[in-house]
Protein backbone atom coordinates (compact mmCIF):
# COMPACT_ATOMS: atom_id res chain seq x y z
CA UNK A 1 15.36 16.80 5.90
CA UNK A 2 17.55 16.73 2.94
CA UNK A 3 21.44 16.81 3.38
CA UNK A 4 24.10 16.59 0.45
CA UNK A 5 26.30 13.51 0.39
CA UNK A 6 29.88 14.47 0.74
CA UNK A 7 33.17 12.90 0.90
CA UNK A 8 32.69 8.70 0.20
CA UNK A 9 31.87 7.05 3.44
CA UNK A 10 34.69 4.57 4.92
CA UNK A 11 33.74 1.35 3.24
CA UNK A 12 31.40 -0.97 4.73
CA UNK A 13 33.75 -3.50 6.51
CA UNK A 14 31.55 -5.33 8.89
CA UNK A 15 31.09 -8.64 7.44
CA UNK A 16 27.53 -10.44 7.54
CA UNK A 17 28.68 -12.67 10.88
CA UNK A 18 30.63 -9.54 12.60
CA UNK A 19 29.03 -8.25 16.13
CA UNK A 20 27.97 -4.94 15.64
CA UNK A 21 24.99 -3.93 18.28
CA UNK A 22 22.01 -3.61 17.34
CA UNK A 23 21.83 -0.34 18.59
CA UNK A 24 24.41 0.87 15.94
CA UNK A 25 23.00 -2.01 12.97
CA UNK A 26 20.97 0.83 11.18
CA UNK A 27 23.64 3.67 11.27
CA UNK A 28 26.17 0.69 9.86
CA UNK A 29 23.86 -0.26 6.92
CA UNK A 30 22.91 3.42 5.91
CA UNK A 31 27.02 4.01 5.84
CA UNK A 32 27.10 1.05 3.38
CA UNK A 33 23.83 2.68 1.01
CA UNK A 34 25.60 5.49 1.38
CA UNK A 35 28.54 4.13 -0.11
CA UNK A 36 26.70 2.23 -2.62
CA UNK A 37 25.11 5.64 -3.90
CA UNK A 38 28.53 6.66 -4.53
CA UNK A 39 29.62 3.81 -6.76
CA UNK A 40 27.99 3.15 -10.25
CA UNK A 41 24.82 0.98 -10.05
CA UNK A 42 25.48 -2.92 -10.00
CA UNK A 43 22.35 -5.19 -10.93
CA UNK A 44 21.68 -7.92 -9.39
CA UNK A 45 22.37 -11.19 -11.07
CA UNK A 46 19.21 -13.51 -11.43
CA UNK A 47 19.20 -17.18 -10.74
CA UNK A 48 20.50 -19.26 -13.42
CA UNK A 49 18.67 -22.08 -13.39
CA UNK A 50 16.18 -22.72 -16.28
CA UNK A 51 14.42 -25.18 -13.92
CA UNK A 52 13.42 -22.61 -11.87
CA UNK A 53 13.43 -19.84 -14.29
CA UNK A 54 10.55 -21.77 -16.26
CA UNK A 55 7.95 -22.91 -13.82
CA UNK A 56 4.38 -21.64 -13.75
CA UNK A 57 2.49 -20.34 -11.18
CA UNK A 58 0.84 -24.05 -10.72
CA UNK A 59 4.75 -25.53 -10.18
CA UNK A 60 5.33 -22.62 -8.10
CA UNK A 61 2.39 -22.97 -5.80
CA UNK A 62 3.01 -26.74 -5.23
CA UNK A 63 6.47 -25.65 -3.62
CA UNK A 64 5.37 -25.40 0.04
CA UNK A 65 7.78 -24.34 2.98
CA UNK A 66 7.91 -27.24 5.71
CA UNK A 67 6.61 -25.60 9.05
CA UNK A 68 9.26 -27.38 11.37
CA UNK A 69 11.71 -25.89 9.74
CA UNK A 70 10.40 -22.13 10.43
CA UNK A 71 13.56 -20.00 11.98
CA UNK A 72 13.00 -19.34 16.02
CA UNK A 73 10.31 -22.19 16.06
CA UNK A 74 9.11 -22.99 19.37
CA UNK A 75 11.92 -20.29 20.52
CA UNK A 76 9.78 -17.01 20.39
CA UNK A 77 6.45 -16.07 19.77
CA UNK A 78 7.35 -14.94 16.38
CA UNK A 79 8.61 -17.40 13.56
CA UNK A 80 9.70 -16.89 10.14
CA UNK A 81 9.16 -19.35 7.01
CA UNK A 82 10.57 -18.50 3.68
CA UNK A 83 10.02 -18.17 0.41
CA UNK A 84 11.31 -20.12 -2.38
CA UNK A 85 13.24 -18.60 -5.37
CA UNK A 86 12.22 -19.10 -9.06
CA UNK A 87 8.81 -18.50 -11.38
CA UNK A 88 8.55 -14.33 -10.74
CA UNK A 89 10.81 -14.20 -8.20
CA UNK A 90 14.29 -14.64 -10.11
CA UNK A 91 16.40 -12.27 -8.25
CA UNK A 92 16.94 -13.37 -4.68
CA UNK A 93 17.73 -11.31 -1.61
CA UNK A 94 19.95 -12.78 1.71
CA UNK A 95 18.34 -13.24 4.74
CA UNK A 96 20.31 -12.62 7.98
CA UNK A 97 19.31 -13.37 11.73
CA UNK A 98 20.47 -11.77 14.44
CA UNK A 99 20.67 -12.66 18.40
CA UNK A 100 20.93 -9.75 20.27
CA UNK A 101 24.37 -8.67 19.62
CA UNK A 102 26.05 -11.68 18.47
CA UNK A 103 27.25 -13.17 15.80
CA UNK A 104 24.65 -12.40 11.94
CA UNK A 105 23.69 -16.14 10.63
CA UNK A 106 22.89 -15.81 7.13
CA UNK A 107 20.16 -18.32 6.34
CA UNK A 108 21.06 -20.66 3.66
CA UNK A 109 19.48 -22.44 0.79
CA UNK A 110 18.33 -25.80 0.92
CA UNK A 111 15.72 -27.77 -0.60
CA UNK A 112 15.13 -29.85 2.73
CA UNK A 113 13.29 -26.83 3.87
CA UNK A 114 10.29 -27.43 1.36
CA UNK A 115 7.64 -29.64 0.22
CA UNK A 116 7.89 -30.24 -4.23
CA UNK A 117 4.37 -31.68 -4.30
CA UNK A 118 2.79 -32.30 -7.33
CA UNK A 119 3.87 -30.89 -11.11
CA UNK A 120 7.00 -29.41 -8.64
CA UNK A 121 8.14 -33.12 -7.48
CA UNK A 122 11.06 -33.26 -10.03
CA UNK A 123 12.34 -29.42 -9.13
CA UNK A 124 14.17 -31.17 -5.98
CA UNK A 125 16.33 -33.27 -7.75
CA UNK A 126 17.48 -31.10 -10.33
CA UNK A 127 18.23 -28.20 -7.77
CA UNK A 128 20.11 -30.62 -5.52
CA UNK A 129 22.15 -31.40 -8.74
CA UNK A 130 23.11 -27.69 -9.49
CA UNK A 131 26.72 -26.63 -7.69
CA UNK A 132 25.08 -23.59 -7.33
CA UNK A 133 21.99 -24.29 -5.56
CA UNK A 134 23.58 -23.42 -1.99
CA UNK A 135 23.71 -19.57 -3.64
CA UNK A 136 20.36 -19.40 -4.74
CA UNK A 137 19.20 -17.21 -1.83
CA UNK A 138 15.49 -16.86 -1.13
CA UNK A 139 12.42 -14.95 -2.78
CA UNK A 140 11.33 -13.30 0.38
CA UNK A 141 10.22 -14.61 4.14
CA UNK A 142 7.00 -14.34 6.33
CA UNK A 143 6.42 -13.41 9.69
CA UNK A 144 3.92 -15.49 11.77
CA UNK A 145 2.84 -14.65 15.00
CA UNK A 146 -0.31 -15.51 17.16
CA UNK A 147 -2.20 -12.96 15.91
CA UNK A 148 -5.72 -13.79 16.36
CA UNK A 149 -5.64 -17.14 18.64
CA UNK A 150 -2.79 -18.34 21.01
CA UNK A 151 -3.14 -21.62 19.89
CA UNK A 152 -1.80 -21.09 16.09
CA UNK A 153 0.64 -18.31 14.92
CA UNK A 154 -0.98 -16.41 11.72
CA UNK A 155 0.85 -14.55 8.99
CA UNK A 156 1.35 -10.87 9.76
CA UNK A 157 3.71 -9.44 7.31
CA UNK A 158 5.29 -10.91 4.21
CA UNK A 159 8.47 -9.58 2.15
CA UNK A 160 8.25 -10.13 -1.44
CA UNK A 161 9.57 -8.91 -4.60
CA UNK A 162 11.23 -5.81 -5.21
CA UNK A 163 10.52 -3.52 -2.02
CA UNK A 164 7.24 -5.15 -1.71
CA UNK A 165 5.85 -5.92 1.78
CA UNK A 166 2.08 -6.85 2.79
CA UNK A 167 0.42 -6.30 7.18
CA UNK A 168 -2.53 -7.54 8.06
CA UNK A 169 -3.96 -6.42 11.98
CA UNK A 170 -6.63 -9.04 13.36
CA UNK A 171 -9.12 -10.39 11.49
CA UNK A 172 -7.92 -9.49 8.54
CA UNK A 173 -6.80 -11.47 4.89
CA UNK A 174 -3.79 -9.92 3.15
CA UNK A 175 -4.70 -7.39 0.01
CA UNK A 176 -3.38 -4.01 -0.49
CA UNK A 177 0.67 -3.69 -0.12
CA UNK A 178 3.30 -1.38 1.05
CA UNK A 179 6.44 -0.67 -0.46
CA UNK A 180 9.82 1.17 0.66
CA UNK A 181 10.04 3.14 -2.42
CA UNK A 182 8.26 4.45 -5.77
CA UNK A 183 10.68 6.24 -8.20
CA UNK A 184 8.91 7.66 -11.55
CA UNK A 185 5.39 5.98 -10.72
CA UNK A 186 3.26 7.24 -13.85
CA UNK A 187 6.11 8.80 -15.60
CA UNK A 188 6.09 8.54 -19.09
CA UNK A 189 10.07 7.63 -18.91
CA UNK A 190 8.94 4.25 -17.26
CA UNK A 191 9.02 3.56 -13.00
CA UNK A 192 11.81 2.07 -11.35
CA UNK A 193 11.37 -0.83 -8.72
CA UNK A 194 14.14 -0.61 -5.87
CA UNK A 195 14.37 -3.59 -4.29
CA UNK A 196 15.37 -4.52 -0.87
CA UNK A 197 18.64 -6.66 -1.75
CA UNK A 198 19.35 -8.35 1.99
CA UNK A 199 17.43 -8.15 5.76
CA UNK A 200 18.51 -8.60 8.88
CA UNK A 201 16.45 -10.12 11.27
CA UNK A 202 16.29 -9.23 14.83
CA UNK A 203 15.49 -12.71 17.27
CA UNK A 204 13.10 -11.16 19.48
CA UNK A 205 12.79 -12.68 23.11
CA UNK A 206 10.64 -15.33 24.15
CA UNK A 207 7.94 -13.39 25.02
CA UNK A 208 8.56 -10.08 23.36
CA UNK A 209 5.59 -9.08 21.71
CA UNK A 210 7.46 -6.77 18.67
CA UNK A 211 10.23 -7.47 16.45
CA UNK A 212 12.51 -5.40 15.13
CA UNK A 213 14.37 -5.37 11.37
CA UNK A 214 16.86 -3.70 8.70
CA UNK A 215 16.72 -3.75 5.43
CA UNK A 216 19.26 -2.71 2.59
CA UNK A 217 17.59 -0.75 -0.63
CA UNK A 218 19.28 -0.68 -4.10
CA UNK A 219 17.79 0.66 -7.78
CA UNK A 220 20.09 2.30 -10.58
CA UNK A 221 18.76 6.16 -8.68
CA UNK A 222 18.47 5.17 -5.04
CA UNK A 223 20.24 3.34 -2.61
CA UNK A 224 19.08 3.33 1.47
CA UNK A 225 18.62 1.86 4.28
CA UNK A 226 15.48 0.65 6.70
CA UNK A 227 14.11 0.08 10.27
CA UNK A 228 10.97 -1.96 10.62
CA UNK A 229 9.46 -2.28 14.24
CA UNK A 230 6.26 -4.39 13.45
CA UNK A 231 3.67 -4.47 16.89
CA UNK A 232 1.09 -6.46 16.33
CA UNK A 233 -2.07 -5.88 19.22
CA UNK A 234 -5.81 -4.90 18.43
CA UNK A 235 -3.77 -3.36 14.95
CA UNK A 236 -1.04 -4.29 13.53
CA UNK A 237 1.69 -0.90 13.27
CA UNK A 238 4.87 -0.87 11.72
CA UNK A 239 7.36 1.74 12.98
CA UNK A 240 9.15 2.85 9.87
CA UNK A 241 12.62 4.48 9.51
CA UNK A 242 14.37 5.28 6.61
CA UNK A 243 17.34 7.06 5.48
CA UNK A 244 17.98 7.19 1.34
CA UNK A 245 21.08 8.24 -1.12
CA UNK A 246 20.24 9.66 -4.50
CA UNK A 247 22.82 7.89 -7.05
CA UNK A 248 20.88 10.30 -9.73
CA UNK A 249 18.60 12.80 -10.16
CA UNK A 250 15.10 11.35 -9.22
CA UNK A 251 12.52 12.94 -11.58
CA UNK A 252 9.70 11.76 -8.74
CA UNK A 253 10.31 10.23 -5.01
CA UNK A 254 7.12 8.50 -3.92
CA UNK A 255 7.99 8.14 0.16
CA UNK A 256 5.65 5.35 2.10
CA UNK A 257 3.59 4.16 -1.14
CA UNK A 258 0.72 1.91 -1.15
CA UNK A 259 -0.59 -0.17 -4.14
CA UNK A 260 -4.00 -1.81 -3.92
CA UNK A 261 -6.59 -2.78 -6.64
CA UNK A 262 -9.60 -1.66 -7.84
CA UNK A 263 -11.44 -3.34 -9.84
CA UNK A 264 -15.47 -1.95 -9.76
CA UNK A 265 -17.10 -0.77 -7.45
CA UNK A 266 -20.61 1.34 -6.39
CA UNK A 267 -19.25 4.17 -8.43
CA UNK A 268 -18.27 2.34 -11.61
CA UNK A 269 -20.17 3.70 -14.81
CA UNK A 270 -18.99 0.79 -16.80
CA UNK A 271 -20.71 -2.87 -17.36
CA UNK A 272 -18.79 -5.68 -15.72
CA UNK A 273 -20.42 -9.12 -16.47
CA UNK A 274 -19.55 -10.41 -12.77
CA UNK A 275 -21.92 -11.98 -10.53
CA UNK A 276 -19.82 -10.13 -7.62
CA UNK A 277 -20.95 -6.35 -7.18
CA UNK A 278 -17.98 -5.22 -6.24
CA UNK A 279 -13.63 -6.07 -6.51
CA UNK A 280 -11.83 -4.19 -4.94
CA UNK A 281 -8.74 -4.55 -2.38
CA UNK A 282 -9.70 -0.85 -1.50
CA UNK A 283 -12.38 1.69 -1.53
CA UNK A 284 -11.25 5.00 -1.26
CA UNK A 285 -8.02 7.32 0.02
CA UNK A 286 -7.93 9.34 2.68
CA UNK A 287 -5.56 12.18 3.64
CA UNK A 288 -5.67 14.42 7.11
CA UNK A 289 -4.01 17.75 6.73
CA UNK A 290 -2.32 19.62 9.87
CA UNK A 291 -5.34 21.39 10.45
CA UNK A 292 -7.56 18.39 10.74
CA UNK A 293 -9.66 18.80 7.53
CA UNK A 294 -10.25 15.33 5.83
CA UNK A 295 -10.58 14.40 2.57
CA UNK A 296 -12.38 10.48 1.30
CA UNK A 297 -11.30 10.18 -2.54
CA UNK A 298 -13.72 7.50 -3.54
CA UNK A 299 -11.19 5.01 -6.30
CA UNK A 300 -12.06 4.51 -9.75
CA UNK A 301 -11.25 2.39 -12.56
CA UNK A 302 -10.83 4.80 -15.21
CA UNK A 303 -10.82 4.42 -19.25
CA UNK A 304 -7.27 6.47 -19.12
CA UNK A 305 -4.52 7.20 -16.33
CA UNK A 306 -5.37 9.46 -14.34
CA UNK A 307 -3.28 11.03 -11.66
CA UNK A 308 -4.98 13.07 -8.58
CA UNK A 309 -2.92 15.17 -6.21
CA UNK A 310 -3.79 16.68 -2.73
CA UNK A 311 -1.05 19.62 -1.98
CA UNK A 312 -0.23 19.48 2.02
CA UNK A 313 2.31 21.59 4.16
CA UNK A 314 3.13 18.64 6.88
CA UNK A 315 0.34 16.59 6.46
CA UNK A 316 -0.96 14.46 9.54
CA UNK A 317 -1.58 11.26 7.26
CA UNK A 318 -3.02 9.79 4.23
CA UNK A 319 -3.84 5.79 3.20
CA UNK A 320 -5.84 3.50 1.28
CA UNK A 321 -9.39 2.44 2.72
CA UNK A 322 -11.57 -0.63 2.42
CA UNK A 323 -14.27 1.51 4.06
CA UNK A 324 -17.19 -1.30 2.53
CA UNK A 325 -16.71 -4.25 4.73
CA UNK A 326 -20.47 -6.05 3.84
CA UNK A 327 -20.03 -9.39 2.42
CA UNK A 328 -23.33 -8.60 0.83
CA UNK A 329 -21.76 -6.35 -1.13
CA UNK A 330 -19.38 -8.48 -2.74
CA UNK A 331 -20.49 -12.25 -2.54
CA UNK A 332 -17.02 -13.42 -2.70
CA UNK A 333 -16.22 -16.48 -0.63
CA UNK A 334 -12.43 -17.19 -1.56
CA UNK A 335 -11.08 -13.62 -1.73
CA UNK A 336 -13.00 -12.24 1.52
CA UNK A 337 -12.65 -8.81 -0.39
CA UNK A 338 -14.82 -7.52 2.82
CA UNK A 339 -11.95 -8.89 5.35
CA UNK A 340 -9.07 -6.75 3.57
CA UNK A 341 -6.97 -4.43 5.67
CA UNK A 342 -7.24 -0.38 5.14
CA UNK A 343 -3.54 0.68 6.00
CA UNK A 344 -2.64 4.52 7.51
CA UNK A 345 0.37 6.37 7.09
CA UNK A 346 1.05 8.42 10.07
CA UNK A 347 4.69 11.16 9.34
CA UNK A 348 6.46 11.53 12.49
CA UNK A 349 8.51 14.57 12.88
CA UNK A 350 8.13 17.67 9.77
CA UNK A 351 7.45 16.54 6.30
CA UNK A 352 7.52 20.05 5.05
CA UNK A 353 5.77 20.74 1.70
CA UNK A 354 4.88 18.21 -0.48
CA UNK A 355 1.80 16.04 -1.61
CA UNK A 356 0.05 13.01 -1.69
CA UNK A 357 -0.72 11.29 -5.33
CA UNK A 358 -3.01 9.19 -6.14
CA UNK A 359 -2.56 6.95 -9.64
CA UNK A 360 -5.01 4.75 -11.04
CA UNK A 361 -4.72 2.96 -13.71
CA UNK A 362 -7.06 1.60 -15.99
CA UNK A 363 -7.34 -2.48 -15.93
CA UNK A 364 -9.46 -5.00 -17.29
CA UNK A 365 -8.52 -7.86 -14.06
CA UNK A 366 -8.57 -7.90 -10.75
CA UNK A 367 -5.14 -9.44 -10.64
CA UNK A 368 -3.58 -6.35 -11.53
CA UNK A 369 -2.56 -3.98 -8.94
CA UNK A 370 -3.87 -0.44 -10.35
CA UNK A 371 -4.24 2.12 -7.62
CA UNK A 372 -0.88 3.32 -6.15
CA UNK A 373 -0.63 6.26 -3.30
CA UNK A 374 2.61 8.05 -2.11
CA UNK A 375 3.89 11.07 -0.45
CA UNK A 376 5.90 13.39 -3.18
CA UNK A 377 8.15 16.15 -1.12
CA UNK A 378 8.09 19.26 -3.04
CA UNK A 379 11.70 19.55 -3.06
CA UNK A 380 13.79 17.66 -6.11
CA UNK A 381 15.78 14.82 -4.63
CA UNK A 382 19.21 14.88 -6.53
CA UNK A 383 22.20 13.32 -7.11
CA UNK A 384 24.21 13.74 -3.95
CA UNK A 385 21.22 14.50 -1.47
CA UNK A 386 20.19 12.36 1.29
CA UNK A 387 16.67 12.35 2.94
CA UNK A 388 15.84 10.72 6.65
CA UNK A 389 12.27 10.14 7.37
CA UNK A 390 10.00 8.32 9.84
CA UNK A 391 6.16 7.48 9.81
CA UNK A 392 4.52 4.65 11.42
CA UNK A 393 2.03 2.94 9.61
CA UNK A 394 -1.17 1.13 10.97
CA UNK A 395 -3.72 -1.31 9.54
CA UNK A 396 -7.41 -0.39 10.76
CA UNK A 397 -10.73 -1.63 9.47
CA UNK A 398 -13.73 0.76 8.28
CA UNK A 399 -12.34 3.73 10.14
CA UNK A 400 -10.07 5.20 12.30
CA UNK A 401 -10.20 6.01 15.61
CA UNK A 402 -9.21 9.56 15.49
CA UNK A 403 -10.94 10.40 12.54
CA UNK A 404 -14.69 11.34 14.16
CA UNK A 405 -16.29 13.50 11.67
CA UNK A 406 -19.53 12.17 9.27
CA UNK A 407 -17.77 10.06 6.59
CA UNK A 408 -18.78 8.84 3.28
CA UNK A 409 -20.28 5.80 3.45
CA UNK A 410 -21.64 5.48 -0.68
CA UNK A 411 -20.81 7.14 -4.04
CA UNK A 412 -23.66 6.27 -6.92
CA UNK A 413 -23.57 7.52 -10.45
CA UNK A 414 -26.30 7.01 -12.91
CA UNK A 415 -27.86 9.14 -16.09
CA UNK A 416 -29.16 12.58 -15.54
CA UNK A 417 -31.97 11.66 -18.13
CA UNK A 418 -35.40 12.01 -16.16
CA UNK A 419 -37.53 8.41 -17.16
CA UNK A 420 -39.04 8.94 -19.96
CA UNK A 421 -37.78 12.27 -20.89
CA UNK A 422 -38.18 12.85 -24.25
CA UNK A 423 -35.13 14.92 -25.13
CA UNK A 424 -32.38 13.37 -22.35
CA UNK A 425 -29.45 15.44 -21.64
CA UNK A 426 -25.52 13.50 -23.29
CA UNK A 427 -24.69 10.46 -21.35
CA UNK A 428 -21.87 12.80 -20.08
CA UNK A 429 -24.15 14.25 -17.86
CA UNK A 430 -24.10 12.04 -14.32
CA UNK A 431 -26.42 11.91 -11.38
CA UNK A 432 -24.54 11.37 -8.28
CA UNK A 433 -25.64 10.56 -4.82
CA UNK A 434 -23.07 10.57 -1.73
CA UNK A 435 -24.54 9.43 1.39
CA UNK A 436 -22.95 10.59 4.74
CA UNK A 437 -23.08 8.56 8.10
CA UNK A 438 -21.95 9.50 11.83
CA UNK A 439 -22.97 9.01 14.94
CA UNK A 440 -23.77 12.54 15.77
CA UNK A 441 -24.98 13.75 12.06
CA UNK A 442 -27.22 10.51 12.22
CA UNK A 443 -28.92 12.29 15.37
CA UNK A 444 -29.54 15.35 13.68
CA UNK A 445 -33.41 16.12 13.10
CA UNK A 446 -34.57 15.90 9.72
CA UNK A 447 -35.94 19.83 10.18
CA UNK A 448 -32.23 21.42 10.73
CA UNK A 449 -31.16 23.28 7.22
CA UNK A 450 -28.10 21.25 6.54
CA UNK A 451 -26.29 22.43 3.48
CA UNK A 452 -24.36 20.73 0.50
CA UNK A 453 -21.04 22.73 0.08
CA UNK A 454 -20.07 21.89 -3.25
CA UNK A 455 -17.02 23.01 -5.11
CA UNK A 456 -16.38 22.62 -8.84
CA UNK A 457 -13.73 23.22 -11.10
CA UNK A 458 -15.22 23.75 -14.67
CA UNK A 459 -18.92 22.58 -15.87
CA UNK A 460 -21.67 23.63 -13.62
CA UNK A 461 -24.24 21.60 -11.18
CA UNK A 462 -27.82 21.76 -10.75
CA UNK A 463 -31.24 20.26 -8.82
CA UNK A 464 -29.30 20.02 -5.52
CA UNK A 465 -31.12 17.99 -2.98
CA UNK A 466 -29.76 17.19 1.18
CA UNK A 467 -32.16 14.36 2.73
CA UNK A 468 -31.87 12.55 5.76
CA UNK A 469 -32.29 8.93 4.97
CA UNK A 470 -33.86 6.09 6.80
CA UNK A 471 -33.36 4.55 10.36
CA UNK A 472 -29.95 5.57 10.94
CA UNK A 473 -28.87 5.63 7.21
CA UNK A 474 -27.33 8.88 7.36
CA UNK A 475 -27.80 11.75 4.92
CA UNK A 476 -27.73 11.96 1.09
CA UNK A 477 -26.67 14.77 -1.04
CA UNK A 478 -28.17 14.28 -4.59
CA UNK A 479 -27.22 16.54 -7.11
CA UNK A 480 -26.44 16.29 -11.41
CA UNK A 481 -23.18 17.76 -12.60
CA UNK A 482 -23.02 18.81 -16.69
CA UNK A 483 -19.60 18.74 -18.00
CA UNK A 484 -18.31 21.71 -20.30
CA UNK A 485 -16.11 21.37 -23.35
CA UNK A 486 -15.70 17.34 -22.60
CA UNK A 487 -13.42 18.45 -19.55
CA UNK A 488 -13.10 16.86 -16.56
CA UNK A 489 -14.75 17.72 -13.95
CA UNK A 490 -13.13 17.70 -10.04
CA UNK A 491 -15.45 18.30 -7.42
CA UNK A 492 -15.54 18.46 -3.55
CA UNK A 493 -18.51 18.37 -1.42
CA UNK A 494 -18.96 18.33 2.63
CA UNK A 495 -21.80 19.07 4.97
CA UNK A 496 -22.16 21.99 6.95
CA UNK A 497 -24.70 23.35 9.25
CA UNK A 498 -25.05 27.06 10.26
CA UNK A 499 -21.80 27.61 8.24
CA UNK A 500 -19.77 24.66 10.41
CA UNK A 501 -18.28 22.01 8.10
CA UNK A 502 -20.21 18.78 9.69
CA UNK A 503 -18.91 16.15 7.41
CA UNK A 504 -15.41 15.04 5.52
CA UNK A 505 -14.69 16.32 2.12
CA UNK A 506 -16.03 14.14 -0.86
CA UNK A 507 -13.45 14.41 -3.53
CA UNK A 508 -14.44 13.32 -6.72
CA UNK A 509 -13.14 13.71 -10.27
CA UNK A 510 -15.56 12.91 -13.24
CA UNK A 511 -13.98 12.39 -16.68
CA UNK A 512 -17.04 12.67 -19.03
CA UNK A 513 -14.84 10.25 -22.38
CA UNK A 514 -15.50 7.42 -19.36
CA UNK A 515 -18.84 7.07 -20.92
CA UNK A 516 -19.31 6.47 -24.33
């Protein structure tokens, strides 16, 4: 997978409006990251107008894109609106199009293509006054498509900020992200945020149903380049290529990350005064290793960083979940927190060694993004060295289709004190119950012996209990865990019958300072 750069490429001399087939589009822009990687880092410059620079999220949200102006409108079933710079977004990107393999129109500026309503009426005049509003690029674009009726074309998939891109399949409201990069997430030298610097948009044909895209990467350590085939049906999946150039040394390469938000949840140990039972954007990752064993890491929000790693040799895919999808548990109805989209990241081709991390960080807000997954190769990406990858990525609801072992369905945590006890054990010490559900476990007579498998890695556990719940509520494994010496405490638990694992592995890690 990894390759050392050599000799600097031959400089990047198609032009923006060149032909160049599309065919040969992706192999032209990973010449010019290549190149880039080669050259000291250049920043991009912000915009520089204080007009824009200034504006709150109230001026920015009264900026609305006008929807007859949407690129390909009425021309294909896709169309694309756009962004406008300014408030967070102060560092635009360039936005090409491209008809088959003509001419690349680079999609200008201009103020006629919005709506300044509100506290954002005088922003109009005072752009169209600046000689440089023609070069104030754009803060990102959406894709709409017909996605759940023919009669109005829905947001998809939305580019914004940095490398940042959101997918929703059918159904669904927009929550956890994707990004085309994570350099240094949770290092204690700081992350870096690539950023994708300019796209080229592929005009798909009238009635194609998929569209195809490039985008240029650029941070002071990477540089690269990317192919997005986005095929929206009963799913949405996005085909993902990508070929990188280390600049520097990269201390850690996150490949394919998510970021998502966790707020509380069913497992949370601390009081939130909420009326809502649960925020979160997702529940839970899961990771599928080459021999099919899966592995549900219920999310936390914890009272320090904590970073969780799953070692794989070529793994067959990992994501972030938002397995609950009962309004009743979370009352919310403006963010439709039950309606957000799990998203699975599927390697094509050999990975090799590596792992998948999983960072959450503590937060007092839902409008902070706190839970971030990636895929870490175990190899050190260096200055010089080049890495090609593919994976295809897929939003899916509760579950996926492949994926037909019992699953975890709840985590609980309370006190281990019995009521009433008279001398309770430290509030360290948890009660947990993890209920499983399946189709076929569900069926399962109450009479078979099936057994808790649980794993831990200090502290001990005790007054172990497997029960087969309700109607078809599954089966619950009840059991209390006492921490040693204050340390955490990781754990893994699955179902097995007559020595067959029945069930997905819970993976759990308690940190006893979460209670105090």
């Amino acid at each position: 997978m990894f390759s050392t750069l050599g000799n600097t490429h031959q400089a990047f001399a198609a032009t923006v409006d060149a032909a160049i087939p599309q065919s040969s589009l992706f192999d032209v822009i990973s010449a010019r990251a290549k190149k880039l990687a080669a050259e000291e880092y250049i920043a991009p410059k912000n915009i520089e107008l204080d007009a824009l620079n200034n504006i709150d999220y109230q001026d920015y949200r009264s900026i609305r894109f006008k929807k007859d102006k949407s690129v390909w409108k009425d021309e294909s079933l896709y169309e694309v609106q756009l962004f406008h710079p300014g408030f967070l977004y102060k560092t635009p990107v360039t936005i090409n199009t491209v008809d088959g393999d003509s001419k690349r129109n680079r999609l200008p500026f201009s103020t006629n293509f919005y709506h300044y309503d509100s506290t954002a009426a005088p922003l109009k005049d005072e752009i169209d006054k600046s000689v440089a509003n023609m070069q104030l690029g754009h803060a990102g674009f959406r894709l709409h498509y017909p996605l759940n009726t023919n009669e109005y074309k829905d947001e998809v998939m939305v580019f914004q900020g940095a490398s940042y891109f959101r997918v929703v399949g059918p159904n669904q409201v927009y929550g956890l992200s994707a990004r085309g990069l994570a350099i240094d997430t949770a290092e204690a030298s700081g992350e870096e945020f690539p950023m994708f610097k300019e796209f080229w948009l592929v005009k798909p044909k009238p009635q194609q149903t998929n569209i195809v895209m490039f985008a240029l990467l650029d941070s002071p350590s990477v540089s690269g380049a990317y192919r997005f085939d986005i095929d929206p049906s009963t799913n949405t999946a996005v085909k993902v290529d990508m070929q990188i150039f280390a600049r520097k040394d990269v201390k850690k390469l996150g490949v394919a990350p998510l970021t998502s938000m966790f707020y509380h949840g069913e497992n949370s140990t601390k009081f939130f005064d909420d009326y809502r039972p649960e925020v979160h954007d997702s529940d839970g990752l899961l990771t599928q290793s080459q021999d099919n064993k899966w592995i549900w890491r219920p999310l936390n929000n914890p009272a320090q960083l904590s970073v969780t790693s799953f070692s794989y040799n070529n793994p067959k895919g990992f994501g972030l979940a938002q397995r609950d999808r009962d309004f009743n548990n979370y009352f919310d109805t403006e963010a439709h927190y039950h309606d957000r989209p799990s998203l699975w990241i599927e390697p094509e081709g050999e990975w090799g060694n590596g792992r998948v991390e999983l960072v959450e960080i503590p937060t007092d807000t839902e409008t902070n993004d706190n839970i971030v997954s990636y895929w870490v190769p175990e190899k050190p990406f260096k200055a010089g060295d080049s890495l090609k990858l593919s994976y295809k990525m897929t939003t899916f609801n509760a579950q996926l289709n492949q994926h037909e072992k019992a699953r975890v369905v709840r985590t609980r945590i309370g006190s281990a004190a019995l009521p009433g006890e008279d001398n309770p054990p430290p509030k360290s010490h948890r009660q947990f119950t993890v209920d499983f559900s399946g189709p076929e476990l569900n069926q399962l007579s109450e009479k078979l012996n099936v057994i808790a498998d649980i794993q831990l890695t200090t502290g001990e556990v005790s007054d172990v209990t497997v029960q087969k719940l309700p109607d078809t509520f599954g089966w619950r494994v009840a059991f209390k865990i006492a921490p040693q010496d204050g340390k955490p405490v990781d754990m893994r638990l699955s179902l097995k019958l007559r020595d067959k694992e029945i069930s997905e592995v819970w993976s759990y890690v308690w940190y006893p300072n979460d209670i105090k």
